[in-house]
C-alpha atoms as a PDB file:
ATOM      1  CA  UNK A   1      16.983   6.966  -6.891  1.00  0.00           C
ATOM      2  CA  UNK A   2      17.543  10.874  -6.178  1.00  0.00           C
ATOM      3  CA  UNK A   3      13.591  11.998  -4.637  1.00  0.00           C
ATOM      4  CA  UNK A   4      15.152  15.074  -4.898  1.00  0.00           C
ATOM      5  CA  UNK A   5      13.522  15.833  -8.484  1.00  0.00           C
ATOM      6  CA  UNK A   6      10.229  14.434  -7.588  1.00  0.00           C
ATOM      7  CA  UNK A   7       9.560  17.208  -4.963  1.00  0.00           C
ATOM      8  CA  UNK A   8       6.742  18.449  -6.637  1.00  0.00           C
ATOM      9  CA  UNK A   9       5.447  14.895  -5.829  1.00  0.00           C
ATOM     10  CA  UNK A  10       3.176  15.250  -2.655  1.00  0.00           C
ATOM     11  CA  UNK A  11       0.740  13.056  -0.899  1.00  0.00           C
ATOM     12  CA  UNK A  12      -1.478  12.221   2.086  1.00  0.00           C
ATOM     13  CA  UNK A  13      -0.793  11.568   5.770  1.00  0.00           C
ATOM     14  CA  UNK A  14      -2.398   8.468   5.252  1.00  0.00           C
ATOM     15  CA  UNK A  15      -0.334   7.065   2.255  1.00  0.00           C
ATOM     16  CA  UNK A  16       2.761   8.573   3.607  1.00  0.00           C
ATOM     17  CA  UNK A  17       1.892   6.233   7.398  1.00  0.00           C
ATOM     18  CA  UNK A  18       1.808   3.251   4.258  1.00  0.00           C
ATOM     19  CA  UNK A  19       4.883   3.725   3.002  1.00  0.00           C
ATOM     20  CA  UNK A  20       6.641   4.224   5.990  1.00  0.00           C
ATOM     21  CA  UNK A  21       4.826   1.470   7.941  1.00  0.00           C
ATOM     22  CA  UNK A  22       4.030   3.930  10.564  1.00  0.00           C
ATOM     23  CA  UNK A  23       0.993   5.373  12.157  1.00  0.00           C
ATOM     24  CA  UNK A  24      -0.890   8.669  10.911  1.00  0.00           C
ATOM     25  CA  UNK A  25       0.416  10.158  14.584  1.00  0.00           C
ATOM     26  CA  UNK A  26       3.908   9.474  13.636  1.00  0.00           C
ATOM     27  CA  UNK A  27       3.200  10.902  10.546  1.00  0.00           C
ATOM     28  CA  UNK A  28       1.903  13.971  12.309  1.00  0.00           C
ATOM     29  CA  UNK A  29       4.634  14.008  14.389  1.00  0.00           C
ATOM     30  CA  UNK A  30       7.836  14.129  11.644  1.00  0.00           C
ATOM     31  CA  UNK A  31       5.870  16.664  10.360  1.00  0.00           C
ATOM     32  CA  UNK A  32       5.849  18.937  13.316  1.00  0.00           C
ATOM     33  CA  UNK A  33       9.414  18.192  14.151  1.00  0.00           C
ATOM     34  CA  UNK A  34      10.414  19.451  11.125  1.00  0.00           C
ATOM     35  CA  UNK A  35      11.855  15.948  10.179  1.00  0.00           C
ATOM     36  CA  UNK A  36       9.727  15.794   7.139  1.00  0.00           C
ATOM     37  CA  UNK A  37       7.518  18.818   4.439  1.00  0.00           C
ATOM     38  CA  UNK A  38       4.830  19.239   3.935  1.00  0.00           C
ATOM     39  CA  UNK A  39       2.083  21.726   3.027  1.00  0.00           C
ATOM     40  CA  UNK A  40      -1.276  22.660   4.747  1.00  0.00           C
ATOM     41  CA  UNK A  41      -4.599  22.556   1.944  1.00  0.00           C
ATOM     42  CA  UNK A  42      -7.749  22.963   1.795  1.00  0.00           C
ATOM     43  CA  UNK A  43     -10.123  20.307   2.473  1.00  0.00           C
ATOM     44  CA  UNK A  44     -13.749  19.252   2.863  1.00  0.00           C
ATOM     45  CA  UNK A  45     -13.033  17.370   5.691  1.00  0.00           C
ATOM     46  CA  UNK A  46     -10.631  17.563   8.937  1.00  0.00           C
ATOM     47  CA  UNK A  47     -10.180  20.324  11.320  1.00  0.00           C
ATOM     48  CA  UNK A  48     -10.316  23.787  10.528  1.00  0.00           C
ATOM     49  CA  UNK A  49     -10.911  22.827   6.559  1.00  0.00           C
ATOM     50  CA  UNK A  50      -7.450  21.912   6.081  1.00  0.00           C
ATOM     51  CA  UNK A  51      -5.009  19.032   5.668  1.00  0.00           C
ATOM     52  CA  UNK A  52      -1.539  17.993   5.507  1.00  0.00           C
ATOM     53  CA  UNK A  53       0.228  16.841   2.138  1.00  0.00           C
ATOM     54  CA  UNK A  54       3.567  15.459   2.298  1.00  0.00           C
ATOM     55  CA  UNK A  55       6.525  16.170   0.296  1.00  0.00           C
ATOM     56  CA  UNK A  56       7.176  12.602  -1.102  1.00  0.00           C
ATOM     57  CA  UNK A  57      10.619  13.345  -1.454  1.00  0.00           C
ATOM     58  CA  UNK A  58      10.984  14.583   2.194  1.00  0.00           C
ATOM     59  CA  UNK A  59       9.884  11.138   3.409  1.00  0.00           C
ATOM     60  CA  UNK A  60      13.205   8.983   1.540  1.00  0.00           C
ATOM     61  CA  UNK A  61      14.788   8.338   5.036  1.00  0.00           C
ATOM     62  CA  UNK A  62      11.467   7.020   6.273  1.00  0.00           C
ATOM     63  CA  UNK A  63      10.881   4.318   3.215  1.00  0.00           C
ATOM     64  CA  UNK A  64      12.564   1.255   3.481  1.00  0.00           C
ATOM     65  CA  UNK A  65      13.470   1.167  -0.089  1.00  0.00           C
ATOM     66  CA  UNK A  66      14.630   3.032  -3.406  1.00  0.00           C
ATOM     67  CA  UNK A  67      12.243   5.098  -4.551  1.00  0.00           C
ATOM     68  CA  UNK A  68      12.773   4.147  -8.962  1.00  0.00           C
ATOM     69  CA  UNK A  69      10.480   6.593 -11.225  1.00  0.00           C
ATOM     70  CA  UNK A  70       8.353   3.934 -11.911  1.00  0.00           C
ATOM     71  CA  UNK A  71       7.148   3.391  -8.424  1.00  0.00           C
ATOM     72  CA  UNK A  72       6.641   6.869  -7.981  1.00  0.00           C
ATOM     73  CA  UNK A  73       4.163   7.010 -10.658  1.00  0.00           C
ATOM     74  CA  UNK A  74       2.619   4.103  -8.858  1.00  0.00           C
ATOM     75  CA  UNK A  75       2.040   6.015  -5.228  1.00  0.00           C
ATOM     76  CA  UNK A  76       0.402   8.661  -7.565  1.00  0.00           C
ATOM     77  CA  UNK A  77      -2.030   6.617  -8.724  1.00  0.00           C
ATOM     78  CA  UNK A  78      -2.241   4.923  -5.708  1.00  0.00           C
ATOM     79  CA  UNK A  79      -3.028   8.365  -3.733  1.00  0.00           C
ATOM     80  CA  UNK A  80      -5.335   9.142  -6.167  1.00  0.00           C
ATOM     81  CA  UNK A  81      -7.140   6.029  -5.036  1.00  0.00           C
ATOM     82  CA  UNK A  82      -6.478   3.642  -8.014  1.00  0.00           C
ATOM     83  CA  UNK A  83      -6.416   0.059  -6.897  1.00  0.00           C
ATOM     84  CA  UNK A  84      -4.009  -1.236  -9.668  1.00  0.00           C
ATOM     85  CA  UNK A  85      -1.814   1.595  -8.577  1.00  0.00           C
ATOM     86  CA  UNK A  86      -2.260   0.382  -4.756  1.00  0.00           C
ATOM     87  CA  UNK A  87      -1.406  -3.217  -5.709  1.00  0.00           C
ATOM     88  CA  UNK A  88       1.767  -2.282  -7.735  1.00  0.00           C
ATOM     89  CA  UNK A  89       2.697  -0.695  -5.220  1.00  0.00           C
ATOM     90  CA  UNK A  90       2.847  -3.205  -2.519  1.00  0.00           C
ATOM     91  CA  UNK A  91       4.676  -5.315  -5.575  1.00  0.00           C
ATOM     92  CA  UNK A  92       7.528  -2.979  -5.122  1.00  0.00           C
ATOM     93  CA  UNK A  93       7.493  -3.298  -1.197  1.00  0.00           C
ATOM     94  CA  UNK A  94       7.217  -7.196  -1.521  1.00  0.00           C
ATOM     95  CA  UNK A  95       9.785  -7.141  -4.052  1.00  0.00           C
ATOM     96  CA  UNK A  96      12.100  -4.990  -1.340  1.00  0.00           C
ATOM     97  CA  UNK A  97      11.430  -7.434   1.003  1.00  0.00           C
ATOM     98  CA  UNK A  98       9.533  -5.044   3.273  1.00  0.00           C
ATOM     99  CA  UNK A  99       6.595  -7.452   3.666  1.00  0.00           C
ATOM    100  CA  UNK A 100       4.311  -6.095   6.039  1.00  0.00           C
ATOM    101  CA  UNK A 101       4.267  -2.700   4.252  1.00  0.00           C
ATOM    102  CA  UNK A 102       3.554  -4.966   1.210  1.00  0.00           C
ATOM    103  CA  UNK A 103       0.368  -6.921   2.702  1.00  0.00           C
ATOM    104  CA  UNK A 104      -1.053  -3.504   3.741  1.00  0.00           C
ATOM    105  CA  UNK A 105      -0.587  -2.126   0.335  1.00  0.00           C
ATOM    106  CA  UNK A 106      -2.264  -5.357  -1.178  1.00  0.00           C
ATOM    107  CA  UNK A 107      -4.963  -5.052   1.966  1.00  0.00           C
ATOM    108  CA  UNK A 108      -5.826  -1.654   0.768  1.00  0.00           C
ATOM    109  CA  UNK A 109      -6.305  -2.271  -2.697  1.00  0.00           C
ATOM    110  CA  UNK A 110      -8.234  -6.067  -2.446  1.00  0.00           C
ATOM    111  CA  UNK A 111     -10.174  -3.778   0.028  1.00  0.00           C
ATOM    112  CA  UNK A 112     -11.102  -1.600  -3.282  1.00  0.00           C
ATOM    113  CA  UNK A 113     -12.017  -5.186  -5.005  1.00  0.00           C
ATOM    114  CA  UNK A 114      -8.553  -5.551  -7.036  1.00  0.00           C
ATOM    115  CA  UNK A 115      -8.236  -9.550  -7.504  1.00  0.00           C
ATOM    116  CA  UNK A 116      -4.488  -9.468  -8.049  1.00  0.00           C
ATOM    117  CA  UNK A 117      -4.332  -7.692  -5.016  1.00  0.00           C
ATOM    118  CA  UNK A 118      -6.541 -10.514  -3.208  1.00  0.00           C
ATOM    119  CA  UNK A 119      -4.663 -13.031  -4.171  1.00  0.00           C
ATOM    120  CA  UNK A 120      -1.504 -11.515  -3.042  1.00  0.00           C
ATOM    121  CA  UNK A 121      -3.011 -11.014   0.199  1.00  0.00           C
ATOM    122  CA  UNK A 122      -3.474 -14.953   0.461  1.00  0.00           C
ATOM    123  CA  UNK A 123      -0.016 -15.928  -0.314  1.00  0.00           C
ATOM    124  CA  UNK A 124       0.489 -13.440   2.633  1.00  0.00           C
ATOM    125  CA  UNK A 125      -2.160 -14.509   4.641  1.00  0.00           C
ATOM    126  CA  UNK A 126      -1.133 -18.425   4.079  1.00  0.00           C
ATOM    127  CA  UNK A 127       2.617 -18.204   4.636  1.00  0.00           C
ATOM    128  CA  UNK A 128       2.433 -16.046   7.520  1.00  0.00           C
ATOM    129  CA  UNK A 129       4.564 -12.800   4.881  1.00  0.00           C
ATOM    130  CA  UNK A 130       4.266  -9.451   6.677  1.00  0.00           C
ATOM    131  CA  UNK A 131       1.455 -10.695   8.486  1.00  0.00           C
ATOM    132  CA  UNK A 132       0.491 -12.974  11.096  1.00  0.00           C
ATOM    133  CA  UNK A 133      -0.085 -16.670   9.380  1.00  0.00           C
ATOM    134  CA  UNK A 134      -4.219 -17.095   8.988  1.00  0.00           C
ATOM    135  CA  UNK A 135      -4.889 -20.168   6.649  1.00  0.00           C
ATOM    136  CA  UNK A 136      -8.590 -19.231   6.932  1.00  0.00           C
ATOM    137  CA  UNK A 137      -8.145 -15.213   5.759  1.00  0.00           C
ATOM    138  CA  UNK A 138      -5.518 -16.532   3.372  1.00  0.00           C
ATOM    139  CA  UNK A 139      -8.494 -19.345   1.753  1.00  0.00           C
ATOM    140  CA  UNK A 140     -11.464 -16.056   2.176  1.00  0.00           C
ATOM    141  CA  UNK A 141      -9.206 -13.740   0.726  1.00  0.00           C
ATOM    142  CA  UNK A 142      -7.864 -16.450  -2.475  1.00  0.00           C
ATOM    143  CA  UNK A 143     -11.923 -17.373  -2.485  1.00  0.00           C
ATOM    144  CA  UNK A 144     -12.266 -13.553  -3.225  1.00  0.00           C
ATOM    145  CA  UNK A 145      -9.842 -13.310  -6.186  1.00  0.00           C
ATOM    146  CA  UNK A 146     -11.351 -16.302  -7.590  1.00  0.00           C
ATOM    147  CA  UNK A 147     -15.056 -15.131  -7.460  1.00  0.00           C
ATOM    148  CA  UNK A 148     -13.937 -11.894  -9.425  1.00  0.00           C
ATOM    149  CA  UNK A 149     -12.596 -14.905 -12.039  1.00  0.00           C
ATOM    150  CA  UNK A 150      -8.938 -14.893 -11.212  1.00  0.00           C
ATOM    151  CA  UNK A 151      -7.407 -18.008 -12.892  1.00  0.00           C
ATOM    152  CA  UNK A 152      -4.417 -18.491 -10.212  1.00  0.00           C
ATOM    153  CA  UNK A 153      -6.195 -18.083  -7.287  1.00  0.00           C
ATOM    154  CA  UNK A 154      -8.745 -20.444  -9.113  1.00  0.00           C
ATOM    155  CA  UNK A 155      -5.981 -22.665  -9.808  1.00  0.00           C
ATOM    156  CA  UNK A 156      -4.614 -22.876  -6.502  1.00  0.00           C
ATOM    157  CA  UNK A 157      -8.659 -23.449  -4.782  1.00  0.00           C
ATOM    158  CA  UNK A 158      -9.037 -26.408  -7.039  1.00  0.00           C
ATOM    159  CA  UNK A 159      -5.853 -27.600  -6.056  1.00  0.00           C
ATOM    160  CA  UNK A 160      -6.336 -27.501  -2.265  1.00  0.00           C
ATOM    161  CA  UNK A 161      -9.322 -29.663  -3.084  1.00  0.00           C
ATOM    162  CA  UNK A 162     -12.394 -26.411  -3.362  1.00  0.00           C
ATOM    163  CA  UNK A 163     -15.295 -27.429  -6.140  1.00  0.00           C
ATOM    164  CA  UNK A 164     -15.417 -24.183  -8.059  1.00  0.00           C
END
């Protein structure tokens, strides 16, 4: 997909480090080497009262995969700190194969108390997919979805032998 028509479409250093993979400092540092926009706003927080928001379309190079509308609706609800919108996200990255970018989407929005999200996060956690392989996190994390009554990770407890 052409970014080039969703310029208007800005967001945060932090979600911008997300989607790249990279640190806020890297972030930082693209930004003052020109390599991608961005725009300084006001803020509560941060120094001087202001902040950097990033030209989403700017950051295309950076994102290791196609950008389609429909995911770019998804890092706007995502930066506006929806959880489904988190979690669908990381369903694109997973789906791009860019795993580790994936389990910190699904980290961030499991984090929020999104089950889907949680349960994701297990099948990373357990298989060792964009993160290092933790059979414990992976069972806390698939415990997790199942307390907030997801029927997979339910499913899947039950069948690795958990009374439920």
């Amino acid at each position: 997909m052409d970014l080039s028509k969703n310029s208007s479409t800005y967001i945060s250093t932090q979600t911008a480090a997300l989607l790249a993979g990279k640190s806020v400092r890297t972030i930082n540092n693209w930004l003052e080497s020109g390599s991608i926009n961005g725009k300084r706003v006001h803020a509560e927080r941060g120094p001087g009262g202001l902040m950097w928001e990033i030209d989403l379309a700017s950051m295309a190079a950076y994102i290791p995969m196609d950008m389609a509308d429909a995911c770019v609706q998804e890092i706007a609800r995502a930066e506006a700190g929806d959880a489904d919108g988190m979690n669908n996200v990381g369903t694109y990255f997973y789906a791009a194969n860019a795993c580790k970018i994936a389990a910190a989407w699904f980290e961030t929005a499991a984090k929020k108390g999104h089950a889907d999200a949680m349960e994701w996060l297990s099948i990373c956690h357990l298989n060792g997919i964009g993160v290092e392989k933790n059979h414990a996190l992976g069972i806390q994390w698939l415990g997790k979805a199942a307390a907030l009554g997801h029927s997979v990770a339910k499913a899947k407890l039950r069948a690795l032998g958990f009374e439920l």
